[in-house]
N, C-alpha and C. Protein backbone atom coordinates (compact mmCIF):
# COMPACT_ATOMS: atom_id res chain seq x y z
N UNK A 1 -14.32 13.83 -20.81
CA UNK A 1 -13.65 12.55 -20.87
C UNK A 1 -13.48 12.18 -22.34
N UNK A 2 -12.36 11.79 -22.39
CA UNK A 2 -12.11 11.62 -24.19
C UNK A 2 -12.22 10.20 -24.48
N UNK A 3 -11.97 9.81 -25.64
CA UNK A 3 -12.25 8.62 -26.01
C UNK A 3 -12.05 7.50 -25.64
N UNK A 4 -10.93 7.37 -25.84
CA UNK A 4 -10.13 6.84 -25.15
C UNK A 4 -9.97 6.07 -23.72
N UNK A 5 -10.24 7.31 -22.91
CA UNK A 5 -10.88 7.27 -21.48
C UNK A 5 -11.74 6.26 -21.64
N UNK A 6 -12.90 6.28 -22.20
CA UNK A 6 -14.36 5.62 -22.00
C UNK A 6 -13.68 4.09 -22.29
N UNK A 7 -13.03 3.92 -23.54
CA UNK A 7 -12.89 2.91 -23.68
C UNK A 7 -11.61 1.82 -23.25
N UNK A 8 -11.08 2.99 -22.79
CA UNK A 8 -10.59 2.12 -20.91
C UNK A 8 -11.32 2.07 -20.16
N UNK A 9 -12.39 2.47 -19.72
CA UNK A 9 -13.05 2.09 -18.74
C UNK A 9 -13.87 0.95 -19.10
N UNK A 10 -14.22 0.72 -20.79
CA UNK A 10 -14.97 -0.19 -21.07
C UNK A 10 -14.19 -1.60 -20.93
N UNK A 11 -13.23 -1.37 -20.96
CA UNK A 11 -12.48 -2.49 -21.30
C UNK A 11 -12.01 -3.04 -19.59
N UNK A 12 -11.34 -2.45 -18.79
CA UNK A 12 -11.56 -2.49 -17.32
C UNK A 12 -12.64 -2.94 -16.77
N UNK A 13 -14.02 -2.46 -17.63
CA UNK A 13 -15.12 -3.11 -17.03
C UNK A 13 -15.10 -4.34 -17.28
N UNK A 14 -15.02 -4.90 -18.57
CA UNK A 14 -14.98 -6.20 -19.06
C UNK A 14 -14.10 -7.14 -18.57
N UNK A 15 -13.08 -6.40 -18.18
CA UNK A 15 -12.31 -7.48 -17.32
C UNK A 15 -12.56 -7.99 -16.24
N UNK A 16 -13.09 -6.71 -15.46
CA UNK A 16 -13.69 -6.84 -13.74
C UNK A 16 -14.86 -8.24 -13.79
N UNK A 17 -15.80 -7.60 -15.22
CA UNK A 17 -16.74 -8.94 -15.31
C UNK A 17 -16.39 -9.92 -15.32
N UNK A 18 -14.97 -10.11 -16.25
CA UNK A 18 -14.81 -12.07 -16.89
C UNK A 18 -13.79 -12.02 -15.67
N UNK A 19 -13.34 -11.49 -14.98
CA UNK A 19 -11.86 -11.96 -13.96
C UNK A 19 -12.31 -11.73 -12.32
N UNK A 20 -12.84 -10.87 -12.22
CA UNK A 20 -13.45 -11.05 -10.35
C UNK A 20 -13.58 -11.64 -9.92
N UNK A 21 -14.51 -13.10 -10.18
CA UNK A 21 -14.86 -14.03 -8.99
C UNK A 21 -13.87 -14.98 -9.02
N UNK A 22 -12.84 -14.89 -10.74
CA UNK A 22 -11.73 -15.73 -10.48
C UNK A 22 -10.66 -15.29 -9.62
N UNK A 23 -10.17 -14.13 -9.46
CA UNK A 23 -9.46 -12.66 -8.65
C UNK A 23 -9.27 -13.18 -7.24
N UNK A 24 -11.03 -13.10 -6.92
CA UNK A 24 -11.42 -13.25 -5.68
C UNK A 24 -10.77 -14.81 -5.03
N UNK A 25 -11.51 -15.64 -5.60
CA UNK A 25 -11.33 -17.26 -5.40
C UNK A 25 -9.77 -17.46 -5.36
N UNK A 26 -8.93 -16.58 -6.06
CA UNK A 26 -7.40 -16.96 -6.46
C UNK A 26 -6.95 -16.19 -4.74
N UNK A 27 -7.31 -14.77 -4.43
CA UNK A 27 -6.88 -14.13 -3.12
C UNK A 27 -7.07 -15.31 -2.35
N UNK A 28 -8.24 -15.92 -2.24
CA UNK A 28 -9.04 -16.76 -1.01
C UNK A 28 -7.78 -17.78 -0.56
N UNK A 29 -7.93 -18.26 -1.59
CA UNK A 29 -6.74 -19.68 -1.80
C UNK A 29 -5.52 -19.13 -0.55
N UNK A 30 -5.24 -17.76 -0.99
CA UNK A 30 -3.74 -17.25 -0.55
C UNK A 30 -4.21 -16.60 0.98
N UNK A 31 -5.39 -15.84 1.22
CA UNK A 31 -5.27 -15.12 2.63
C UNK A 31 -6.24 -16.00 3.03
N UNK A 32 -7.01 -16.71 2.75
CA UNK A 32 -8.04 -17.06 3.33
C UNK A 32 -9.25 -16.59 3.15
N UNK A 33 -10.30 -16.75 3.76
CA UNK A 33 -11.31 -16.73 3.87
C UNK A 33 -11.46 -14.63 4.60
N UNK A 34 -10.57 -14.16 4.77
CA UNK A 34 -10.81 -12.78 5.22
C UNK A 34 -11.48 -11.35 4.21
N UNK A 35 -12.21 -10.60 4.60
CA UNK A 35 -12.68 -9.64 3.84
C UNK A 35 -11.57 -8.74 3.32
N UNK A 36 -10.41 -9.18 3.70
CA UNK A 36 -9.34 -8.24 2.36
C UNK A 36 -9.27 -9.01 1.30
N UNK A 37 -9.77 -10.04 0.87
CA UNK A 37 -10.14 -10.42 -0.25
C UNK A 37 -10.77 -9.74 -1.25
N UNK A 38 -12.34 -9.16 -0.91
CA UNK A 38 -12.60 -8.29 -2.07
C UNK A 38 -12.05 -6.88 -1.94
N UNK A 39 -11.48 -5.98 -1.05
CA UNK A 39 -10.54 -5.53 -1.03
C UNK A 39 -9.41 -5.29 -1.90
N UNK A 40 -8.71 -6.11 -2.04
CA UNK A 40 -7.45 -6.43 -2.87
C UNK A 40 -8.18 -6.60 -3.92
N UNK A 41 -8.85 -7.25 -4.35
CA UNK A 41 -9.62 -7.40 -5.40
C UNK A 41 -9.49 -6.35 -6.13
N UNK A 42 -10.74 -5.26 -5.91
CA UNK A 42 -11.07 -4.19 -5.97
C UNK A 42 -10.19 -3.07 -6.47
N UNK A 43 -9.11 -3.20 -5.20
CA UNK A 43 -8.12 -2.41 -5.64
C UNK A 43 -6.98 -2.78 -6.79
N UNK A 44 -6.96 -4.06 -7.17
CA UNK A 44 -6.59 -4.56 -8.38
C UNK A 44 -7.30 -3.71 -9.29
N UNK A 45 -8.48 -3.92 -9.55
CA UNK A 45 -8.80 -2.99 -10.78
C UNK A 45 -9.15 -1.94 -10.83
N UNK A 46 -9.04 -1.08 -9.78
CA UNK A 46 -8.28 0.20 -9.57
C UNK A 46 -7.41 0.38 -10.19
N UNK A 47 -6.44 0.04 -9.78
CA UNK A 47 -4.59 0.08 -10.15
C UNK A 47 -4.93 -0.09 -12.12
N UNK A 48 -5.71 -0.86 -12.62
CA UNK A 48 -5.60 -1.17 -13.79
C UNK A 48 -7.05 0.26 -14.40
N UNK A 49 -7.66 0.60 -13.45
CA UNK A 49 -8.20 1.80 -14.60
C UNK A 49 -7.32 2.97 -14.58
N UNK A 50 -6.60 3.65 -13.36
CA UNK A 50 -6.08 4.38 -12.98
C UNK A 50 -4.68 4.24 -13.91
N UNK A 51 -4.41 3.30 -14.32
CA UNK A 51 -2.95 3.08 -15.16
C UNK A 51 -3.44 3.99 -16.45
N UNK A 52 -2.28 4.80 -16.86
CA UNK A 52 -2.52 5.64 -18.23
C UNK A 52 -1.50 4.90 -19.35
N UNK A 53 -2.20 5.12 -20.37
CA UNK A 53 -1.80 4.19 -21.63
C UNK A 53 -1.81 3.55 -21.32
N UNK A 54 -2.60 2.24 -20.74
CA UNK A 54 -2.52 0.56 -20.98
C UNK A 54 -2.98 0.32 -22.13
N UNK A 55 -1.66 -0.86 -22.74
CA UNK A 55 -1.57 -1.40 -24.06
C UNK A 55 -2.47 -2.35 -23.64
N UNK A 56 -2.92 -2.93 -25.12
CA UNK A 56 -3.90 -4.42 -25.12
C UNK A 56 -3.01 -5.38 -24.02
N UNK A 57 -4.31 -5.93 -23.21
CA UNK A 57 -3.68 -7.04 -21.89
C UNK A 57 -3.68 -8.35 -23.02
N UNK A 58 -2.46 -9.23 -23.11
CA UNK A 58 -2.97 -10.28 -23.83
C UNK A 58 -3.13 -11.50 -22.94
N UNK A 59 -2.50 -11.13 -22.01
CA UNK A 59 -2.83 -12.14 -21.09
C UNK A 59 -3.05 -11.47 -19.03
N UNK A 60 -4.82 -11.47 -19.18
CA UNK A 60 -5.40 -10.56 -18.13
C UNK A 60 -4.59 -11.20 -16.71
N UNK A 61 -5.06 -12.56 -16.82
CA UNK A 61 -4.82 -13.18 -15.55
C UNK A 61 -3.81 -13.03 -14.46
N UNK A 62 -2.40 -13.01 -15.69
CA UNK A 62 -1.28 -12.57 -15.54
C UNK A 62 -0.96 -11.40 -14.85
N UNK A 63 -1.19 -10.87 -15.31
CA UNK A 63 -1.20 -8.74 -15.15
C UNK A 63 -2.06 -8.93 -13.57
N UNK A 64 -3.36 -9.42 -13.46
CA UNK A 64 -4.10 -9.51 -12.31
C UNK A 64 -3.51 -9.82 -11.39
N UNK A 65 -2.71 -11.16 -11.91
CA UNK A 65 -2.07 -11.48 -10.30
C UNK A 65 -1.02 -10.97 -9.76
N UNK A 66 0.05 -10.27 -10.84
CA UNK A 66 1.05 -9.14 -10.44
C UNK A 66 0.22 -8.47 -9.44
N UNK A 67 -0.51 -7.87 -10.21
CA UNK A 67 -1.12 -6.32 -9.12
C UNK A 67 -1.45 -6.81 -7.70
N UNK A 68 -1.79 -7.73 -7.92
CA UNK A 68 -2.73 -8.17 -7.06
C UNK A 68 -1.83 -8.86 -5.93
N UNK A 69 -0.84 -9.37 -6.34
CA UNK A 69 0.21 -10.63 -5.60
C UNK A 69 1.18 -8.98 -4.71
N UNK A 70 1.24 -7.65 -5.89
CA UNK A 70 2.03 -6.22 -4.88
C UNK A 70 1.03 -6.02 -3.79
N UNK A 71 -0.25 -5.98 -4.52
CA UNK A 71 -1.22 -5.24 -3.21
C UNK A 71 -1.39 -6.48 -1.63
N UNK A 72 -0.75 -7.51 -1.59
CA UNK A 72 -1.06 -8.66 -0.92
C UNK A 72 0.01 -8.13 -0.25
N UNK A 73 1.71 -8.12 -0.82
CA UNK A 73 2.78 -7.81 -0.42
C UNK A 73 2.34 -6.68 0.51
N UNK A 74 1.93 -5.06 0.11
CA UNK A 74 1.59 -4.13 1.16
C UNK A 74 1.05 -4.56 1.54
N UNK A 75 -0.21 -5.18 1.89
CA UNK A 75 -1.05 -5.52 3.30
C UNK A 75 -0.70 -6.10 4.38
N UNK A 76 0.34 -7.50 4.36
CA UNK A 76 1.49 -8.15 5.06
C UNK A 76 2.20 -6.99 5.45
N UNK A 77 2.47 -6.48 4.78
CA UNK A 77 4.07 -5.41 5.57
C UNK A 77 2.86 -4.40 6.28
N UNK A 78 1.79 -3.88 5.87
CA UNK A 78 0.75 -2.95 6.75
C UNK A 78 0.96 -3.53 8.23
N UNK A 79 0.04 -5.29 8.02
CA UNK A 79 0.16 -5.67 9.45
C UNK A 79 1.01 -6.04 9.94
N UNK A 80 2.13 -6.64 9.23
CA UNK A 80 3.47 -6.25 10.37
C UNK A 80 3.44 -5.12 10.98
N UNK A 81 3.59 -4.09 10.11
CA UNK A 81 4.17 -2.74 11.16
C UNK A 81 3.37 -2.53 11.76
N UNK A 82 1.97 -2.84 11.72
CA UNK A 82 1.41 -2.51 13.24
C UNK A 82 1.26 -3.43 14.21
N UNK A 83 1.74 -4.75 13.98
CA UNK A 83 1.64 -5.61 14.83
C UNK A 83 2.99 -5.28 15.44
N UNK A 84 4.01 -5.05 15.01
CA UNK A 84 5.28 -4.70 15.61
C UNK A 84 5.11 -3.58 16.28
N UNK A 85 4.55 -2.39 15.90
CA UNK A 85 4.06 -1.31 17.08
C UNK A 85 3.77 -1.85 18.18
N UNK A 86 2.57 -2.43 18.01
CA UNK A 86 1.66 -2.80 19.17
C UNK A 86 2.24 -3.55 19.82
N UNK A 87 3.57 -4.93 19.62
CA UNK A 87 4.28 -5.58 20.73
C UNK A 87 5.32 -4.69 21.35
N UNK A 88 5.49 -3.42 20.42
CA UNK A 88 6.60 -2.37 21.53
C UNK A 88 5.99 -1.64 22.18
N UNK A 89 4.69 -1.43 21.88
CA UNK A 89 3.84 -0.77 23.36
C UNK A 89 3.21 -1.73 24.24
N UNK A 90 3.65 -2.71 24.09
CA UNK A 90 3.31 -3.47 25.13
C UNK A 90 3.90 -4.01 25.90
N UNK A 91 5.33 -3.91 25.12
CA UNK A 91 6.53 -4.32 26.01
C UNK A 91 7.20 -3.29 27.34
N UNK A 92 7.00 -2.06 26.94
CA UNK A 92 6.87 -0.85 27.80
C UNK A 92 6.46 -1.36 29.20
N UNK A 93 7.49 -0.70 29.90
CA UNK A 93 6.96 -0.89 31.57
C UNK A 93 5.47 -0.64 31.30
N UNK A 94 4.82 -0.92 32.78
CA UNK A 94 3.16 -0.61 32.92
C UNK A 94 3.39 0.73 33.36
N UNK A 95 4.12 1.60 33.86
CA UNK A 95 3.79 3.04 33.98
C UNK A 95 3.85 3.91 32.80
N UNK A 96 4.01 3.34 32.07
CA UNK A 96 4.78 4.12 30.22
C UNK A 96 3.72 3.00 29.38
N UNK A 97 3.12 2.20 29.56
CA UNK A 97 2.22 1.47 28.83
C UNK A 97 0.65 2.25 28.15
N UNK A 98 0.72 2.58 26.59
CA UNK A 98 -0.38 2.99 26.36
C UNK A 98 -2.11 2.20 26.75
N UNK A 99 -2.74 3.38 27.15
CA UNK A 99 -3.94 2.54 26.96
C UNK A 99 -4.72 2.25 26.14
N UNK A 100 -6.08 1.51 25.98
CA UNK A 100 -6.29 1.13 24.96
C UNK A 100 -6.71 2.07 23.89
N UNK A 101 -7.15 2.99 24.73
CA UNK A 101 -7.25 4.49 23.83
C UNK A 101 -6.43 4.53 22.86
N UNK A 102 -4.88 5.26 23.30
CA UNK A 102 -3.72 5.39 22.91
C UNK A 102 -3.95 4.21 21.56
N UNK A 103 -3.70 3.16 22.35
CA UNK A 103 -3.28 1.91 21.23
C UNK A 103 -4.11 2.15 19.85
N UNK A 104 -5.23 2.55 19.95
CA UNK A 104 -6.60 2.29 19.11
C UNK A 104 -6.13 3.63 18.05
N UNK A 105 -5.80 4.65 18.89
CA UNK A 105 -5.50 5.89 18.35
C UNK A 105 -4.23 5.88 17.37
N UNK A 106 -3.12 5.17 17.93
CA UNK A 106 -2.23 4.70 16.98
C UNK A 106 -2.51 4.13 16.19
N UNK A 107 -2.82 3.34 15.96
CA UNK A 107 -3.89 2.22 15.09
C UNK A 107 -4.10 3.14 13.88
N UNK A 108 -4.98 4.11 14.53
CA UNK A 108 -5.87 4.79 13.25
C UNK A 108 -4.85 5.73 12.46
N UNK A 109 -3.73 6.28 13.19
CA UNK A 109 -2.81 6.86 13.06
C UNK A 109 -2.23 6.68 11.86
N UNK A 110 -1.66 5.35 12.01
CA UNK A 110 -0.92 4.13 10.95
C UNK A 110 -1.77 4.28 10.11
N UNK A 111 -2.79 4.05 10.22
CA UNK A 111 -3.87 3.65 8.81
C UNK A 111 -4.03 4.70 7.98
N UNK A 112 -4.24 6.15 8.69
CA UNK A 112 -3.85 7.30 7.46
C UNK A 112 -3.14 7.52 7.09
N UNK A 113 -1.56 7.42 7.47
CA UNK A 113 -0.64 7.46 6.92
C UNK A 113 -0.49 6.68 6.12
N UNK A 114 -0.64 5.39 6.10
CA UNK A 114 -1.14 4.16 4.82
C UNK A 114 -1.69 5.14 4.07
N UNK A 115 -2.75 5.46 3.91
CA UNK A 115 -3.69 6.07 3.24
C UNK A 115 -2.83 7.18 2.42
N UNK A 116 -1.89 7.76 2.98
CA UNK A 116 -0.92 9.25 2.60
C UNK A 116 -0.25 8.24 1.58
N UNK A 117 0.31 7.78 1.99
CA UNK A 117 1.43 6.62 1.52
C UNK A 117 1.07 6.34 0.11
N UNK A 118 0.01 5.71 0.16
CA UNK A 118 -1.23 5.58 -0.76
C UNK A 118 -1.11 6.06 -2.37
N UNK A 119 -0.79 7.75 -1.78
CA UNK A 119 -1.08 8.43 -3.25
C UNK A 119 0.39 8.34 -3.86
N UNK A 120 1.57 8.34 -3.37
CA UNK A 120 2.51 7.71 -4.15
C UNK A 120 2.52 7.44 -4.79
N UNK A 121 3.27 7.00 -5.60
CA UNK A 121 3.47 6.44 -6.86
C UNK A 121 4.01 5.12 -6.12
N UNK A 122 3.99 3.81 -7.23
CA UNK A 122 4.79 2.23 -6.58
C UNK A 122 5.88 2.81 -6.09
N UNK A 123 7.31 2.82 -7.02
CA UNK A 123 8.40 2.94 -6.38
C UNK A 123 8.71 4.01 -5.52
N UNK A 124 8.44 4.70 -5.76
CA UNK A 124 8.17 6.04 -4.42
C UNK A 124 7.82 5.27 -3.03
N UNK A 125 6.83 4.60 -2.97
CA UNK A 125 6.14 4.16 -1.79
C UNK A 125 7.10 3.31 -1.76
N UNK A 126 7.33 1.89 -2.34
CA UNK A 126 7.99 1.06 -2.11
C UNK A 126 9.88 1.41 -1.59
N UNK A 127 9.89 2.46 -2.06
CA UNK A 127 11.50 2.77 -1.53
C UNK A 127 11.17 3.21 0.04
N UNK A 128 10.12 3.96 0.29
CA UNK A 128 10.16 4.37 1.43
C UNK A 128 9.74 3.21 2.87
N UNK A 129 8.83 2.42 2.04
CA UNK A 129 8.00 0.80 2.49
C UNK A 129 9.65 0.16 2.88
N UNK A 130 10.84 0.08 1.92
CA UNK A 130 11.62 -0.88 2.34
C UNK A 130 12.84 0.04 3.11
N UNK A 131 13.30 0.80 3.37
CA UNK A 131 13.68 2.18 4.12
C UNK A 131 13.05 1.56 5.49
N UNK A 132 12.13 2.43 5.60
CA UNK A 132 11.42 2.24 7.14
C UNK A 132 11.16 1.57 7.63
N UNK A 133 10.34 0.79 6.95
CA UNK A 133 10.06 -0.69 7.84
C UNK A 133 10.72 -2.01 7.75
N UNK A 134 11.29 -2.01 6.34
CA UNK A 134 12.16 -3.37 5.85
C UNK A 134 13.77 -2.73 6.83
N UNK A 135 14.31 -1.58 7.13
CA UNK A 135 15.20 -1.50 7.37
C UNK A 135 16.53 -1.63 6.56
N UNK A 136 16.26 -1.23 5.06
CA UNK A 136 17.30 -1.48 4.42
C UNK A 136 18.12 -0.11 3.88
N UNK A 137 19.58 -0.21 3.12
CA UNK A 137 20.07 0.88 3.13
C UNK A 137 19.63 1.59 1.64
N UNK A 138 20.26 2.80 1.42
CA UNK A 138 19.66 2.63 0.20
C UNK A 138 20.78 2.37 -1.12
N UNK A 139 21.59 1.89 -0.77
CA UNK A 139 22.25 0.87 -1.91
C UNK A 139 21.31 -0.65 -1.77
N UNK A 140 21.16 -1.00 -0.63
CA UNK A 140 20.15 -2.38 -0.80
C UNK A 140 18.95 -2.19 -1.23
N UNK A 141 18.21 -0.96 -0.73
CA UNK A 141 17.07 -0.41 -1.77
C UNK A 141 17.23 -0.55 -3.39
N UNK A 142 18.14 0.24 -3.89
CA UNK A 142 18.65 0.62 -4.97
C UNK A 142 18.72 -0.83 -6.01
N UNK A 143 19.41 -1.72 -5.49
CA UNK A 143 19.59 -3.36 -5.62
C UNK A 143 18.12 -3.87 -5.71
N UNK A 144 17.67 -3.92 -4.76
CA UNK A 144 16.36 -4.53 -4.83
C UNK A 144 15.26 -3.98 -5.91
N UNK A 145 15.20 -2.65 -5.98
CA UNK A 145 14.15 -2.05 -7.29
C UNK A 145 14.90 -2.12 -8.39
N UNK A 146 16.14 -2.32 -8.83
CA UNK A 146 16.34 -1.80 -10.03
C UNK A 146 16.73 -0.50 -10.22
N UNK A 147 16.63 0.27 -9.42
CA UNK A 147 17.04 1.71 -10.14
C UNK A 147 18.23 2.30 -9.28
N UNK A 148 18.51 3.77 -9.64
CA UNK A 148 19.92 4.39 -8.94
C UNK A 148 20.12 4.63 -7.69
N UNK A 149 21.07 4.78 -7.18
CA UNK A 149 21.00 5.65 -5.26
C UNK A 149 20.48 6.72 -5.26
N UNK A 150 20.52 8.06 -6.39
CA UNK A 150 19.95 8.82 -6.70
C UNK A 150 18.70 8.69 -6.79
N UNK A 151 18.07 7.91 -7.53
CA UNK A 151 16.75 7.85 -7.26
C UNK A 151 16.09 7.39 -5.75
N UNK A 152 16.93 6.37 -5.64
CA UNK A 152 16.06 6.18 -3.89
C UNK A 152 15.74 7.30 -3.18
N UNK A 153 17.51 7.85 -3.30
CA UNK A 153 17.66 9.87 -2.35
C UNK A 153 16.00 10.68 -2.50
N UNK A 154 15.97 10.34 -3.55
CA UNK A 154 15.13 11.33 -4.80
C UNK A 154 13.42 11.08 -3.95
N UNK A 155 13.26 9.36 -4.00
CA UNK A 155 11.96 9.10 -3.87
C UNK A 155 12.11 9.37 -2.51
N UNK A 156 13.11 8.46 -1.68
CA UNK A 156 13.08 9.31 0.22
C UNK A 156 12.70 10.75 0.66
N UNK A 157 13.17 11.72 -0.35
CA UNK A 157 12.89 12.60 -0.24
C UNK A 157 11.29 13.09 -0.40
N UNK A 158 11.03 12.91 -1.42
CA UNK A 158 9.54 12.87 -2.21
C UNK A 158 8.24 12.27 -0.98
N UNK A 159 9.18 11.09 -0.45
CA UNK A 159 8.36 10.43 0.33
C UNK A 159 8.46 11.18 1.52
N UNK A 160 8.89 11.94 2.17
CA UNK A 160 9.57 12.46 3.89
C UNK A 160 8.48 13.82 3.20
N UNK A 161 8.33 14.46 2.78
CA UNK A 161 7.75 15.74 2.09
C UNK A 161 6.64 15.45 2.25
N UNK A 162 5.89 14.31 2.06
CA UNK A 162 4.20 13.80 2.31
C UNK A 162 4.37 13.37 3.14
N UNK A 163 4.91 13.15 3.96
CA UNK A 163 4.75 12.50 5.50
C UNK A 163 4.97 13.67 6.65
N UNK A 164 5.41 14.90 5.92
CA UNK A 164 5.49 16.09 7.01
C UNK A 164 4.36 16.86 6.22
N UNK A 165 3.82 16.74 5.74
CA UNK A 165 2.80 17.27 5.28
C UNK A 165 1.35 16.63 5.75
N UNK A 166 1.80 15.29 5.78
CA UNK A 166 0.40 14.32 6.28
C UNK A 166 0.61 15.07 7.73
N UNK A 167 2.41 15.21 8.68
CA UNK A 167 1.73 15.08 10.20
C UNK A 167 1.60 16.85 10.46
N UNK A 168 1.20 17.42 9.51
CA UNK A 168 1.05 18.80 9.47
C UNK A 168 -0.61 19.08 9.45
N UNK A 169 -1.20 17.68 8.97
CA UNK A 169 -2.68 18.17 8.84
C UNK A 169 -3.40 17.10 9.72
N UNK A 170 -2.49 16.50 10.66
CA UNK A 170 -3.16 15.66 11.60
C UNK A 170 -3.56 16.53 12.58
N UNK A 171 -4.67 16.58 13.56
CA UNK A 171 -5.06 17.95 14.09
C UNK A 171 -4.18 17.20 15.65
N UNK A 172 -3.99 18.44 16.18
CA UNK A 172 -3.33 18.41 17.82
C UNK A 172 -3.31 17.53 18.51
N UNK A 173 -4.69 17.06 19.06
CA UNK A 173 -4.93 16.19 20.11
C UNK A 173 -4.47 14.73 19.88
N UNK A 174 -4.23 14.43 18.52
CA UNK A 174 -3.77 13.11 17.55
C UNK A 174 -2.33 12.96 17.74
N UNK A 175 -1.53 14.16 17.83
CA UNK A 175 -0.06 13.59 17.65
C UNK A 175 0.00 13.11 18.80
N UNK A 176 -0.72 13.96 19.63
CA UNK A 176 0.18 13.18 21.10
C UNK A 176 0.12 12.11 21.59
N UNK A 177 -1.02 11.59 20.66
CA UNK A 177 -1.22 9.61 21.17
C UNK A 177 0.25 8.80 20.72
């Protein structure tokens, strides 16, 4: 680990110290009282050790609540899409209606693929986040991030490549839920 390194991590640490319980208290305000609070938290300063070359923060708070206000954004769109699953398997006649098995199994399903999703990069994920579940095209993609149609093509692609790769290492008995 080079120098450098350490003293991003030192400095990440120092932030985690003087900004966490404000982090925390600021999530609370916004989700409530729920344990994705330290969660999001957490993964806030993740996102900020894991960042390469970060310049001096001159203003932490700021930067915190970006990260922190995206990682809020994915968690909302997480439980949408599975709350929207779960009212279309429930809307299903009762002979075609999963059971709770099934349901639970989907559930967990979603959540690794979150997890796949995960290692993305932002706009990578986020093109594919507003694609699939936002339902948008990718000129409205394109509009909405800032960048080319080419690139959306680019990240859709990037993104469809880890998602046949994620349902390539899901074992057998899993897809069929």
């Amino acid at each position: 680990m080079s120098g450098t390194d350490l003293s991003h991590r030192h400095d990440v640490g120092g932030l985690f110290r003087a900004h966490y319980p404000w982090l925390c208290a600021r999530l609370r305000q916004r989700l409530g009282g729920r344990s994705s609070v330290e969660d999001i938290a957490a993964q806030t300063f993740l996102q900020l050790l894991e960042s390469p070359n970060l310049a001096p923060i001159r203003e932490p708070r700021a930067l915190l609540t970006t990260i922190a206000q995206r990682l809020v954004y994915q968690h909302w769109r997480r439980g949408d899409l599975e709350r929207r699953h779960l009212e279309h398997l429930q809307q299903l006649d009762q002979p075609h209606a999963a059971s709770p098995e099934a349901l639970w199994q989907l559930t967990e399903n979603l959540r690794r693929l979150d997890r796949t999703l995960q290692r993305l990069p932002g706009k990578v994920r986020a093109t594919f986040l507003l694609s699939r579940v936002d339902g948008l095209s990718y000129p409205q993609i394109a509009a909405e991030l800032g960048i080319s149609q080419r690139s959306v093509s680019d990240y859709m692609t990037r993104s469809h490549a880890l998602c046949l790769q994620h349902s390539a290492n899901e074992p057998l008995h899993q897809r069929s839920a």
